[in-house]
Protein backbone atom coordinates (compact mmCIF):
# COMPACT_ATOMS: atom_id res chain seq x y z
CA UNK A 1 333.21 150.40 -2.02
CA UNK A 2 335.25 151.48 0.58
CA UNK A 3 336.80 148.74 2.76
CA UNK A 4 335.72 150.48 5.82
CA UNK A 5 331.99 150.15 5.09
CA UNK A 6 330.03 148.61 7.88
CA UNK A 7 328.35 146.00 6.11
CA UNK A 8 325.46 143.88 7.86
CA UNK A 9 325.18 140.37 6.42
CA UNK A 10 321.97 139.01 7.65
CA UNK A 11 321.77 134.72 7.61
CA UNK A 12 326.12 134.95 8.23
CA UNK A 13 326.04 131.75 9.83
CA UNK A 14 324.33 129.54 6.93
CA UNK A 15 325.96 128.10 4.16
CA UNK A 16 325.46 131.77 1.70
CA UNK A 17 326.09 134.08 4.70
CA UNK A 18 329.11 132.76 6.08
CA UNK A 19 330.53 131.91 2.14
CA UNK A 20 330.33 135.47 1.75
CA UNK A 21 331.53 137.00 5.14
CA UNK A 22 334.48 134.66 4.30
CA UNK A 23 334.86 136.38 0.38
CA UNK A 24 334.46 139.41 1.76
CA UNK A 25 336.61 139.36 5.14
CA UNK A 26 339.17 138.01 2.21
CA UNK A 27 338.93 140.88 0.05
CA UNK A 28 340.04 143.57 3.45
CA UNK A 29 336.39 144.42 3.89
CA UNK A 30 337.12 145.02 7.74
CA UNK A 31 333.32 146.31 9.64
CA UNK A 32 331.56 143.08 9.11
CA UNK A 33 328.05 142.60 11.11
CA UNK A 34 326.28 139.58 11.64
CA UNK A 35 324.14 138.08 14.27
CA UNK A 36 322.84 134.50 15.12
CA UNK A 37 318.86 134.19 15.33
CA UNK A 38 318.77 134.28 19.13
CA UNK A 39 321.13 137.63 19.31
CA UNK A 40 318.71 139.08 16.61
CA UNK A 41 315.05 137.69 15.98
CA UNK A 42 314.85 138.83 12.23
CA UNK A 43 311.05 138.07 12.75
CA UNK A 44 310.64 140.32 15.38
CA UNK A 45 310.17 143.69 13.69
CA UNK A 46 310.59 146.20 16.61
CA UNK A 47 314.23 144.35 17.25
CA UNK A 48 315.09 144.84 13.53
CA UNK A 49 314.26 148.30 13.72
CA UNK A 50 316.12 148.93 17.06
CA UNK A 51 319.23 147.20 15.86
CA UNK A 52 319.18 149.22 12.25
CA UNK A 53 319.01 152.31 14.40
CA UNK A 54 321.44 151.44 16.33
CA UNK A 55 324.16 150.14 14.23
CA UNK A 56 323.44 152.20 10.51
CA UNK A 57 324.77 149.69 8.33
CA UNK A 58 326.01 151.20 4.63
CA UNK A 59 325.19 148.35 3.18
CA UNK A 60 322.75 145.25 3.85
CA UNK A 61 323.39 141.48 2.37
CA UNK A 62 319.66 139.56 2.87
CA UNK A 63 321.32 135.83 3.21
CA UNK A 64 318.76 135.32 5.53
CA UNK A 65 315.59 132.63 5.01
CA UNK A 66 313.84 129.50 5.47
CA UNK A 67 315.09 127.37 3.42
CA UNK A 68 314.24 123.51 2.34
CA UNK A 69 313.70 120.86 -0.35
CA UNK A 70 310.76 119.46 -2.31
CA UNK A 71 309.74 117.76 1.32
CA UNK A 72 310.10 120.65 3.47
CA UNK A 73 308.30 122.91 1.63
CA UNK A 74 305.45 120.92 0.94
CA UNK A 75 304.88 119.89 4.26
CA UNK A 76 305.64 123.18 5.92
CA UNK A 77 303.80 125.62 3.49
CA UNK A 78 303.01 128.56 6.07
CA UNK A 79 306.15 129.10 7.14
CA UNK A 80 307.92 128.68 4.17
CA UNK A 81 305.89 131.73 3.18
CA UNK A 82 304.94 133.44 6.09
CA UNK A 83 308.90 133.73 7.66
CA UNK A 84 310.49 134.73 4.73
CA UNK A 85 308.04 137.34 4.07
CA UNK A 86 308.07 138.76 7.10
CA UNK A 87 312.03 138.28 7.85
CA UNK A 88 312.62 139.96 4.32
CA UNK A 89 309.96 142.69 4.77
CA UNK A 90 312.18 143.48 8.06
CA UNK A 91 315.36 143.98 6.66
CA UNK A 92 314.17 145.85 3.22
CA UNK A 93 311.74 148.24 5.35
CA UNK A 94 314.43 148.92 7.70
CA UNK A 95 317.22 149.57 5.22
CA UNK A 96 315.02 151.70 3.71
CA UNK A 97 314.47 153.59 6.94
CA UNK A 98 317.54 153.98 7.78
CA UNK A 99 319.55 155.31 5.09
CA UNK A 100 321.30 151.98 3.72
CA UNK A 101 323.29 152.78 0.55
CA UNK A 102 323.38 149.24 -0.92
CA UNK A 103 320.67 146.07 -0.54
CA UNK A 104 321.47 142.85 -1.80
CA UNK A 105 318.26 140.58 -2.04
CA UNK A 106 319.16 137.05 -2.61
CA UNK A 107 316.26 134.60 -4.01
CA UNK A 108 316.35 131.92 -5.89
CA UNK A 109 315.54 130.44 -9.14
CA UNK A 110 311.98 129.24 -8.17
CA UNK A 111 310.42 132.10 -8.50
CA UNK A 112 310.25 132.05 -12.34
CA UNK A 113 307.58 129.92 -13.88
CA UNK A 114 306.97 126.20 -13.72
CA UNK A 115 306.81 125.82 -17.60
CA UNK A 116 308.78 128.99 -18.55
CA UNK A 117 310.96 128.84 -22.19
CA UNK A 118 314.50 128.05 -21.20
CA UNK A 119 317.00 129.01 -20.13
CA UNK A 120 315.03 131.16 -17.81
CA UNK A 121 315.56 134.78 -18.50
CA UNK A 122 314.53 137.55 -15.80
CA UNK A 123 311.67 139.16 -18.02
CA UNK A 124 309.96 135.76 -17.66
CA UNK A 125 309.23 136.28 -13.82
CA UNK A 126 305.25 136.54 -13.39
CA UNK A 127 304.66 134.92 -16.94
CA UNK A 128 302.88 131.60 -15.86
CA UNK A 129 301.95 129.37 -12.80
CA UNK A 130 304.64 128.28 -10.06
CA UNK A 131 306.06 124.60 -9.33
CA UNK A 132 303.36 123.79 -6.48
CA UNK A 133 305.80 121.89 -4.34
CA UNK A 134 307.57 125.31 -3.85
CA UNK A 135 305.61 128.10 -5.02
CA UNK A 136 305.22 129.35 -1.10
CA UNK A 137 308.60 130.08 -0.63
CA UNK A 138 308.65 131.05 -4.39
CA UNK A 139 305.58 134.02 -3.44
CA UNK A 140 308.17 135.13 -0.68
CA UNK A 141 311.02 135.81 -3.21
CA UNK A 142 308.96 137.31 -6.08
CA UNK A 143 307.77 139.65 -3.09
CA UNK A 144 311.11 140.45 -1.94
CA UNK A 145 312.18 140.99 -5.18
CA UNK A 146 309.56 143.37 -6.06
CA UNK A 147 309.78 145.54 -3.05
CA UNK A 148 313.28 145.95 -4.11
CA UNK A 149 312.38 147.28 -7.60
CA UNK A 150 309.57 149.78 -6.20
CA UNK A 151 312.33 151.17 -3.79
CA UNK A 152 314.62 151.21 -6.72
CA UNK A 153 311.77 152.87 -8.88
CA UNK A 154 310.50 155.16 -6.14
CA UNK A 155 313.45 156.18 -4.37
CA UNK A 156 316.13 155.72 -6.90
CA UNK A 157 318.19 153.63 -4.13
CA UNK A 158 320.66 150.84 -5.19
CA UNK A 159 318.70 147.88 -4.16
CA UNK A 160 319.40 145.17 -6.03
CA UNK A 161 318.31 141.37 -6.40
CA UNK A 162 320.43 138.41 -7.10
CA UNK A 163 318.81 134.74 -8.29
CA UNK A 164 321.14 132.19 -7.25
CA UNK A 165 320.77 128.95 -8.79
CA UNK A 166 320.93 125.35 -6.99
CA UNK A 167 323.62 126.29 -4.23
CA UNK A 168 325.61 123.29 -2.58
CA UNK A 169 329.21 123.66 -0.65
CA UNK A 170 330.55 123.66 2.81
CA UNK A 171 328.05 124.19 5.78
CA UNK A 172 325.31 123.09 3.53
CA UNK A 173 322.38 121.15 5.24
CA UNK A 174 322.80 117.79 5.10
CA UNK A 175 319.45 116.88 7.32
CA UNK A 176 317.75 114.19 5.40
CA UNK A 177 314.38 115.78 6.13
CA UNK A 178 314.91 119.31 5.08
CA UNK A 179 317.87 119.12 2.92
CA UNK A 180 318.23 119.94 -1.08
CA UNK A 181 319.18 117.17 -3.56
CA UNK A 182 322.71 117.48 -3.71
CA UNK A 183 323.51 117.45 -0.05
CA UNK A 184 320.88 114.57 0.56
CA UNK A 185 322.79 112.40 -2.03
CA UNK A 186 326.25 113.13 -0.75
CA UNK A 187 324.98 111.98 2.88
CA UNK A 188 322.79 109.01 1.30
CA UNK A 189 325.53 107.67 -0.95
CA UNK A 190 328.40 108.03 2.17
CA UNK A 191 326.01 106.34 4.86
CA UNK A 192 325.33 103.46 2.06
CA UNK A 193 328.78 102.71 1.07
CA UNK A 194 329.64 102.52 5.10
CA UNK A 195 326.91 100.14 5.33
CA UNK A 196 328.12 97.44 3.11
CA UNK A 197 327.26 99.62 -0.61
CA UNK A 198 323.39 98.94 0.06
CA UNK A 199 321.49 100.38 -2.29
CA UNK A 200 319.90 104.38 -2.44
CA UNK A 201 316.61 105.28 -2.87
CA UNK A 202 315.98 108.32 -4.67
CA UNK A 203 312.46 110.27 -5.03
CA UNK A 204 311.46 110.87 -8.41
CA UNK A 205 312.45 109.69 -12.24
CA UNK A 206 315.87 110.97 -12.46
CA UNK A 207 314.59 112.83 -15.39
CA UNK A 208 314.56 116.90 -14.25
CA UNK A 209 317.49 118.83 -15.46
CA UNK A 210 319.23 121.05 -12.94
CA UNK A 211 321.88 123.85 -13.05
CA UNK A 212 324.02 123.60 -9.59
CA UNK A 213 326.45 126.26 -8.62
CA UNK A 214 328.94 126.18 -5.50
CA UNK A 215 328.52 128.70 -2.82
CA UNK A 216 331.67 130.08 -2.94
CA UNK A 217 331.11 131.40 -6.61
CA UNK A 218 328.14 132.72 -5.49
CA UNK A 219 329.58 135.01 -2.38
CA UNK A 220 331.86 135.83 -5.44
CA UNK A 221 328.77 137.06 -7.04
CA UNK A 222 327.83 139.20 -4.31
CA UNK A 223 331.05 140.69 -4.06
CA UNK A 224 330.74 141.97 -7.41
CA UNK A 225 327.35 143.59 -7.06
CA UNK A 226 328.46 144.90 -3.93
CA UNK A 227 332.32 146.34 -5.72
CA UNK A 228 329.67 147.69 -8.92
CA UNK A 229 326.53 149.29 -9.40
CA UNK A 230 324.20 147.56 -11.82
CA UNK A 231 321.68 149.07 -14.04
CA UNK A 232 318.64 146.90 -13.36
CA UNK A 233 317.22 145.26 -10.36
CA UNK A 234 317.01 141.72 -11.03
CA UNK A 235 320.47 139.12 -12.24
CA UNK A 236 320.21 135.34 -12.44
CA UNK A 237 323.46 134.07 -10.85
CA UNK A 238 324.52 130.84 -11.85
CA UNK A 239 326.51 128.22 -14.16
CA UNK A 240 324.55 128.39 -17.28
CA UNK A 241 324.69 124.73 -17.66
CA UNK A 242 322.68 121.84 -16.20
CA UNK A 243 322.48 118.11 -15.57
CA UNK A 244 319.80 115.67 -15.52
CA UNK A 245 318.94 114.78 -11.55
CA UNK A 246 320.08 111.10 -12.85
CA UNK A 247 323.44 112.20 -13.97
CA UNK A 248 324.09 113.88 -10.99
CA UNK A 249 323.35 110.88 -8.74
CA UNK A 250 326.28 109.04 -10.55
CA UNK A 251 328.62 111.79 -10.14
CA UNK A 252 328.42 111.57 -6.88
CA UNK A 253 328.62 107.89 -6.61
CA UNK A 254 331.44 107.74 -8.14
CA UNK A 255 333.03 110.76 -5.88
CA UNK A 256 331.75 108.82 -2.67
CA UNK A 257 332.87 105.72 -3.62
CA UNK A 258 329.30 104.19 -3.38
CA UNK A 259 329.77 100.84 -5.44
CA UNK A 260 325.72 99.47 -4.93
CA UNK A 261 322.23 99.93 -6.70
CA UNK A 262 320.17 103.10 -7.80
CA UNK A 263 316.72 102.78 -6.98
CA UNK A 264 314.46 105.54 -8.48
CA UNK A 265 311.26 106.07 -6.75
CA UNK A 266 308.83 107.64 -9.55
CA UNK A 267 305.73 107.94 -6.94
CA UNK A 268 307.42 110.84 -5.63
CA UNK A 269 307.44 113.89 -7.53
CA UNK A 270 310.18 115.38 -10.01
CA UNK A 271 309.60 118.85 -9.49
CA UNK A 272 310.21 120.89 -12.44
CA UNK A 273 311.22 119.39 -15.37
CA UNK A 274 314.08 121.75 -15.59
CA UNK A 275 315.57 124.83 -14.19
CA UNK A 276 318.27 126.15 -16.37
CA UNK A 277 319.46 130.00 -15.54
CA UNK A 278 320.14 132.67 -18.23
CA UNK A 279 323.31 134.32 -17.03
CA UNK A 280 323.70 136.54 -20.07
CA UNK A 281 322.99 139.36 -17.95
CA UNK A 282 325.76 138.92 -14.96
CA UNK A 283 328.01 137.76 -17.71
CA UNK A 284 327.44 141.05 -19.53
CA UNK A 285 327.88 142.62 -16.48
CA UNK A 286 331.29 141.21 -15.85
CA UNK A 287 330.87 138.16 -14.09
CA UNK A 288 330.73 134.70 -14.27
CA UNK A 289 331.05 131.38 -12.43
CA UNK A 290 334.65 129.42 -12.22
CA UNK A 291 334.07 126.10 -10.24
CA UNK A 292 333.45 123.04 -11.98
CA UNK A 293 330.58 120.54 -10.84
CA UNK A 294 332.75 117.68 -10.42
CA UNK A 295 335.41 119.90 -8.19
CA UNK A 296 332.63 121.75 -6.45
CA UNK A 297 331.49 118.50 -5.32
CA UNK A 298 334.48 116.64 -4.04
CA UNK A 299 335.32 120.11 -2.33
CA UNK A 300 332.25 119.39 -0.43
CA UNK A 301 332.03 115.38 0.07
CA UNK A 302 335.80 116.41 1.49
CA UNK A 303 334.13 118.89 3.82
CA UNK A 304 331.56 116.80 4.44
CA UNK A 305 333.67 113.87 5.59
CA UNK A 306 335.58 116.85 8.20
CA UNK A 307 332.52 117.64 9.73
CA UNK A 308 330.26 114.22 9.23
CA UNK A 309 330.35 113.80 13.38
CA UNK A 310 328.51 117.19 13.72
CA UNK A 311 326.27 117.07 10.89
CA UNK A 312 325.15 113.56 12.39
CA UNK A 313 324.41 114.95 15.77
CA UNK A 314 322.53 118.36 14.39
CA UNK A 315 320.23 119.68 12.39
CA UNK A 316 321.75 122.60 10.08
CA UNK A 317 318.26 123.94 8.96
């Protein structure tokens, strides 16, 4: 891809966006576009339309969506499905419109089946029933992810869809409320040990096995589909290995320096007993993740610590 490409990157201010406007402003890629939610309402489809018009991006990087935990989404249902469909509808419709060479669709591994065999595979997607506690963001992905594949079918147009993993790293949400499980325990386990090591309560059993992967690998990921073209529509991106939930909490203990109790809640839900990626395909491809768990997360509890003023003060959601 030629390093003069204009390339829109839509979400460039979250954690994934600005990862990979950072990989790619790294790699020479020098006609970068990105705009914060009040420059560009991605919900507001006659403004996406006037701004794809306007600027013809050659390719498009969908970073953008509501994102949340197993609280936020179960509490906020509507919107977890209504604004990603409709922000994600935008930008695919529009690209399509407008000429855009490349789409990159980024989801997430929720959309495959509750119970589905593992490691999850792609052919698996649409198999069986969703995790309830996420399935409406979950219907938002599998949507974007098929309107991809029709305009790949249909059109024969390079739009292609990329299933990160659990993503953690610098600029991740650390909002107790809305957060995902990795950020909540770095910011539960700091607070405690500044408060005299008191103890952390955790939701759940400990139990569920997760795969975690660090942002920066996956803006590495996206740099590859963008630098190749792929011959199917649909790549799992992550780690290929997982942890229980339980393990994880003790990693980062021990990284925080938290030196009190682990109390497990097990009236709150686990979520899916386990979530492990098949990356045969990417690796196949040519690509595969480099940063270790334990690295990724000190690289973030260090980050975290930089910026733990700011986080304290605002909401990153």
């Amino acid at each position: 891809m030629h390093k003069q490409a204009k390339i829109y990157i839509a979400g460039h201010n979250g954690m994934v966006g600005s990862a990979i406007w950072r990989a790619l402003e790294k790699k020479g890629y020098q006609q970068l576009v990105g705009l914060s939610s009040k420059e560009l309402d991605l919900k507001n489809q006659l403004e996406v339309q006037r701004f794809f018009k306007h600027e013809r991006p050659v390719i498009v990087i969908d970073a953008a969506a509501r994102v949340g935990g197993i609280m936020a989404n179960n509490n906020y249902p509507y919107p977890f499905l209504m604004d990603n469909l409709i922000i994600q509808n935008n930008l695919i419709d529009s690209s399509l419109q407008n000429g855009v060479e490349k789409f990159i669709f980024l989801g997430s591994s929720c959309i495959y089946p509750k119970l589905a065999p593992q490691p999850l595979r792609e052919d698996v997607l649409l198999s069986g029933s969703l995790e309830p506690t996420n399935q409406w963001y979950a219907l938002a992905k599998i949507a974007g992810v098929k309107a991809c594949e029709a305009i790949r079918k249909q059109y024969g147009k390079d739009f292609v869809s990329l299933m990160p993993t659990n993503l953690y790293g610098p600029y991740d949400n650390f909002d107790l409320e809305t957060s995902h499980v990795l950020p909540a325990m770095i910011r539960k386990f700091h607070e405690a040990k500044i408060n005299g090591n008191i103890p952390v309560a955790l939701w759940g059993t400990g139990a569920p096995l997760r795969e975690f992967l660090h942002v920066n690998d996956m803006a590495d990921a996206v740099c590859f589909a963008l630098e190749n073209t792929f011959t199917d529509n649909l790549y799992n991106v992550g780690t290929g290995k997982d942890l229980t939930i339980k393990s994880l909490a003790e990693l980062i203990q021990k990284i925080t320096g938290h030196q009190g109790e682990i109390i497990w809640d097990s009236s709150k839900p686990d979520g899916t007993p386990r979530k492990l990626m098949d990356v045969s395909k990417m690796k196949e491809a040519g690509w595969q993740a480099t940063i270790g768990l334990e690295q990724g997360i000190q690289e973030t509890y260090t980050w975290f610590l930089e910026n733990v003023d700011r986080i304290k003060q605002v909401k990153l959601n």
